[in-house]
Protein backbone atom coordinates (compact mmCIF):
# COMPACT_ATOMS: atom_id res chain seq x y z
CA UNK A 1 47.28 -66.88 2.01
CA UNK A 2 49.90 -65.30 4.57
CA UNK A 3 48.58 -62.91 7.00
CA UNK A 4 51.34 -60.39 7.55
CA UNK A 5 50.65 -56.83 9.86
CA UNK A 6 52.07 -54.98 6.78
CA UNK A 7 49.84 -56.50 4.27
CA UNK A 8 46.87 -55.58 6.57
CA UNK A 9 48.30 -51.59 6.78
CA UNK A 10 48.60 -51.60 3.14
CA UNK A 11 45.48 -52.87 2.53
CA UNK A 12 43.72 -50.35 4.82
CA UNK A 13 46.02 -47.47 3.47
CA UNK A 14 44.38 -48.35 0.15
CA UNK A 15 40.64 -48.97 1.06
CA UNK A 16 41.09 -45.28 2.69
CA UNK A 17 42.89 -43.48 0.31
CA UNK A 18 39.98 -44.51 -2.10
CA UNK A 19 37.35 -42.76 -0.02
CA UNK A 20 39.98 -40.24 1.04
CA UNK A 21 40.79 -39.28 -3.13
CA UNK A 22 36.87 -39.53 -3.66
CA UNK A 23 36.10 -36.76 -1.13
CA UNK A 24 38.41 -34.60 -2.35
CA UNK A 25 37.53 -34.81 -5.79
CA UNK A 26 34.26 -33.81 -4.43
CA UNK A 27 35.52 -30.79 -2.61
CA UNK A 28 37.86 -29.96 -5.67
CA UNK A 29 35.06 -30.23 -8.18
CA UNK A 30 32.50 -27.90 -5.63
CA UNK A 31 35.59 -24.63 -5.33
CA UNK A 32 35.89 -25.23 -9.78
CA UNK A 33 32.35 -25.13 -10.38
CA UNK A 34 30.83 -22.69 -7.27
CA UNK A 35 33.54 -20.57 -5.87
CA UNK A 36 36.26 -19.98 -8.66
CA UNK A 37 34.25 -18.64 -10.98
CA UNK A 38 33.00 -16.01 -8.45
CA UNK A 39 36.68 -15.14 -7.70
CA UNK A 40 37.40 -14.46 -11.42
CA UNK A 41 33.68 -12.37 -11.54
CA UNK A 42 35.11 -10.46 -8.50
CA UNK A 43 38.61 -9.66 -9.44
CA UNK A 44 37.98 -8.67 -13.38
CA UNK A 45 39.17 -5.62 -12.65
CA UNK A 46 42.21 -5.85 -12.19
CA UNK A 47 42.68 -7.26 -16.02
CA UNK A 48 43.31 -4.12 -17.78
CA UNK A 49 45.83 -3.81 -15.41
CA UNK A 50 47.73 -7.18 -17.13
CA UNK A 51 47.09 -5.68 -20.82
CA UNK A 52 47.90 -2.37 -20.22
CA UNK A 53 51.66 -3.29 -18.43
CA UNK A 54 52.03 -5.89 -20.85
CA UNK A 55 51.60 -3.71 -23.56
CA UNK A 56 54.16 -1.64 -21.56
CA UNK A 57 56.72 -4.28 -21.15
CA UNK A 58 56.51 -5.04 -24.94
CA UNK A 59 56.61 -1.20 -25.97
CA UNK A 60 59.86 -0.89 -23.95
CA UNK A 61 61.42 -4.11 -24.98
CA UNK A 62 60.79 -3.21 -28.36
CA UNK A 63 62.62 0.24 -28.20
CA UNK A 64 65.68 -0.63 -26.22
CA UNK A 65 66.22 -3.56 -28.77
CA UNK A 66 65.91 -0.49 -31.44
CA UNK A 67 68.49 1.63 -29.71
CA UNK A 68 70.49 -1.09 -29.34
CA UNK A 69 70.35 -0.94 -25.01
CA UNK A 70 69.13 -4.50 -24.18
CA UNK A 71 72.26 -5.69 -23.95
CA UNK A 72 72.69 -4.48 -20.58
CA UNK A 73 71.22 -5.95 -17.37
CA UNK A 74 69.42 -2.83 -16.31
CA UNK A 75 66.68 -2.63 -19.22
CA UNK A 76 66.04 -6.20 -18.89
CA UNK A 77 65.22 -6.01 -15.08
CA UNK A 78 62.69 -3.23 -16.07
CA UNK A 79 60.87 -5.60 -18.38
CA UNK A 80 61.04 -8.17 -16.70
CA UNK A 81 59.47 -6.08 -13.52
CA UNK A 82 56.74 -4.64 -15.82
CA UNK A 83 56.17 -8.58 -17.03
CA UNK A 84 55.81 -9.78 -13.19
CA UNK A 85 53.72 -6.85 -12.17
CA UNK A 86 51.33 -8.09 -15.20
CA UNK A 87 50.72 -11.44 -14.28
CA UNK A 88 49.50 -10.28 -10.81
CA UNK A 89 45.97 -11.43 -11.45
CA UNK A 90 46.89 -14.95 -11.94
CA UNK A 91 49.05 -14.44 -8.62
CA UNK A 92 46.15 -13.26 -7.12
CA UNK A 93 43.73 -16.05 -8.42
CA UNK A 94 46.09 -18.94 -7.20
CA UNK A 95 46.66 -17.54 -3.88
CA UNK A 96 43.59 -16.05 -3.11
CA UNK A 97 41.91 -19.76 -4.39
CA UNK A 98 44.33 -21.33 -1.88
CA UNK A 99 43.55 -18.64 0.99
CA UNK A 100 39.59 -19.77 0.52
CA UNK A 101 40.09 -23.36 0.45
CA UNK A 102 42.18 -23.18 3.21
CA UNK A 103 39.42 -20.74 4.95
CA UNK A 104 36.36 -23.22 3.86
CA UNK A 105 38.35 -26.22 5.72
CA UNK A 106 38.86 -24.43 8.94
CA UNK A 107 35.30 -22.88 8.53
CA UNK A 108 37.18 -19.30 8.78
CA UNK A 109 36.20 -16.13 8.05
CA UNK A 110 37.25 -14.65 4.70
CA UNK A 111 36.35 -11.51 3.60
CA UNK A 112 38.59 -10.65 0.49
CA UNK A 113 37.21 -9.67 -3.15
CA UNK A 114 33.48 -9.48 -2.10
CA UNK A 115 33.49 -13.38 -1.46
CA UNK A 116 32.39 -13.62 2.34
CA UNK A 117 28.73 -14.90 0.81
CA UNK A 118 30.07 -17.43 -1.33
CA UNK A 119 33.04 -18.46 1.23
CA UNK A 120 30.17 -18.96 3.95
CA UNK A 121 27.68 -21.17 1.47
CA UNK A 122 30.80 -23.55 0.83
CA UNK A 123 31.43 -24.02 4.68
CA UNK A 124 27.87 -24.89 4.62
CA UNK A 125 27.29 -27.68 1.78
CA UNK A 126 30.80 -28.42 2.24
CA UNK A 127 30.50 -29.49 5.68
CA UNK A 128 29.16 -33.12 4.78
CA UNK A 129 32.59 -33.82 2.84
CA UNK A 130 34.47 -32.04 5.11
CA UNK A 131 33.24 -34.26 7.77
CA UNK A 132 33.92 -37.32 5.88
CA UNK A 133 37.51 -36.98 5.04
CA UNK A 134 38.29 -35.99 8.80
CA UNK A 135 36.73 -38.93 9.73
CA UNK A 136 38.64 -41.21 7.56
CA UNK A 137 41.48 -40.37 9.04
CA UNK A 138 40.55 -40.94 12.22
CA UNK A 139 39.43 -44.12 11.08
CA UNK A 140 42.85 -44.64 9.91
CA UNK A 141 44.61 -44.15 12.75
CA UNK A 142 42.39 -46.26 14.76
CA UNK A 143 42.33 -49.18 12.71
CA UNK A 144 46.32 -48.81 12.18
CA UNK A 145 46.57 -49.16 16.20
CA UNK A 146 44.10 -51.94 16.23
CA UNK A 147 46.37 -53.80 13.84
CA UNK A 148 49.13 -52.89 15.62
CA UNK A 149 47.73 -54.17 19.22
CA UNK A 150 47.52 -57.29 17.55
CA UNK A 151 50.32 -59.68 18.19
CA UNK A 152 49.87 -61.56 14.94
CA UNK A 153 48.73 -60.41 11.49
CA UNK A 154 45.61 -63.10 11.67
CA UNK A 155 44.74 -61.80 14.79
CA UNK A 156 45.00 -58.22 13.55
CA UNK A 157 42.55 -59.78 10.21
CA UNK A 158 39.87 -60.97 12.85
CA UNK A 159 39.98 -57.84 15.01
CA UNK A 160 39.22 -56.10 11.73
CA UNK A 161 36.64 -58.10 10.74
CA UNK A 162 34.82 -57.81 14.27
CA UNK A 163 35.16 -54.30 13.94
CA UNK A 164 33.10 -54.41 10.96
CA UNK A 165 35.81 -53.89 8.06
CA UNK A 166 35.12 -55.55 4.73
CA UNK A 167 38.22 -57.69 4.04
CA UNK A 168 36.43 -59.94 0.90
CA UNK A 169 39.09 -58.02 -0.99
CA UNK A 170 42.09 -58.79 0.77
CA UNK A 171 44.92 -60.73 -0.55
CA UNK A 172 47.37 -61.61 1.81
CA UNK A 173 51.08 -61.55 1.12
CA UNK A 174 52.79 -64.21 -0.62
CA UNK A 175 55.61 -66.38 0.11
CA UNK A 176 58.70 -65.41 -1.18
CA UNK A 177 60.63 -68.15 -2.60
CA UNK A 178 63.98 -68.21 -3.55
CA UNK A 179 64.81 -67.54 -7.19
CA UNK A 180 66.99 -70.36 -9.55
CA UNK A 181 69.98 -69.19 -10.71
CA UNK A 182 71.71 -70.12 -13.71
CA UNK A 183 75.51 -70.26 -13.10
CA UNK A 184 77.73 -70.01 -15.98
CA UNK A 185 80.56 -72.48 -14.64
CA UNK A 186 79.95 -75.66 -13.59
CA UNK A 187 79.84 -76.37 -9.60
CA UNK A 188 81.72 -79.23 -9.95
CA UNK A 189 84.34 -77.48 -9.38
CA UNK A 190 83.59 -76.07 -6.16
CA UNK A 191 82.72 -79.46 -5.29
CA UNK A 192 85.95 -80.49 -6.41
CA UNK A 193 84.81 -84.07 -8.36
CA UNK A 194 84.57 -82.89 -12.19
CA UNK A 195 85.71 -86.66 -13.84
């Protein structure tokens, strides 16, 4: 097995981004089940808002076409308009979702839509995981300088193996060898003795 620096910062990219994907799942999987649906209890009012100017939109479409005036650009825009305006609550779901996440990692205040209670409980039990994935990449960085420090990639395997790393998974890299190549003309003739 070849010891190479690269093999040893791909191997700890992967090890981390493990953990790393793990955590986040974790945070992920707390904002679907405790905070999203509280978003969506909050901001139901606003979905007569979509059914009503949907209704609009198709009202309108549906006489212009009848008058023959869709054909022009101005009509259109108006639907169109009355079509964005309508999908404003899922606007307002995946950017509000976004602003809380992003407010729950920074521990932030947050005080849109009645969800300062439920933004300050997932700061709390979130903190654990939180914790964790800053962590690991601190952990990356640090192990990527102690490999490398190292002038060689087995002395960059050791130093991570003092340093308490579990490398019973590691592979190595292996050599490379030079592929065979079928030629379609004899060398002979290069060689210049084809008798």
């Amino acid at each position: 097995m070849k010891i190479t620096k690269q093999s040893l910062y791909d191997f700890i990219e992967k090890k981390i981004k493990v953990q790393l994907d793990t955590a986040r799942e974790e945070f992920d999987s707390y904002i679907e089940t405790n905070v999203k649906p509280k978003l969506l209890e909050n901001t139901k009012n606003i979905n007569h808002f979509n059914k009503a100017l949907t209704k609009l939109a198709d009202e309108l479409e549906t006489f212009l076409e009848n008058e023959n005036d869709y054909g022009s650009w101005s009509p259109k825009y108006s639907v169109r308009d009355l079509r964005s305006v309508a999908s404003i609550r899922d606007r307002i779901h995946t950017n509000e979702l976004s602003n809380i996440k992003s407010a729950i990692r920074k521990n932030a205040h947050y005080g849109k839509y009645h969800m300062k209670f439920v933004v300050d409980k997932a700061s709390k039990d979130l903190k654990p995981t939180l914790s964790k994935i800053e962590d690991l990449k601190t952990l990356k960085t640090e192990l990527d300088n102690t490999i490398k420090t190292s002038t060689t990639g087995k002395q960059g395997y050791k130093n991570l193996i003092a340093l308490g790393v579990d490398m019973k998974d590691f592979k190595g890299s292996e050599n490379q060898l030079p592929a065979v190549q079928k030629l379609s003309v004899n060398p002979c003739l290069v060689n210049g003795d084809c008798n």
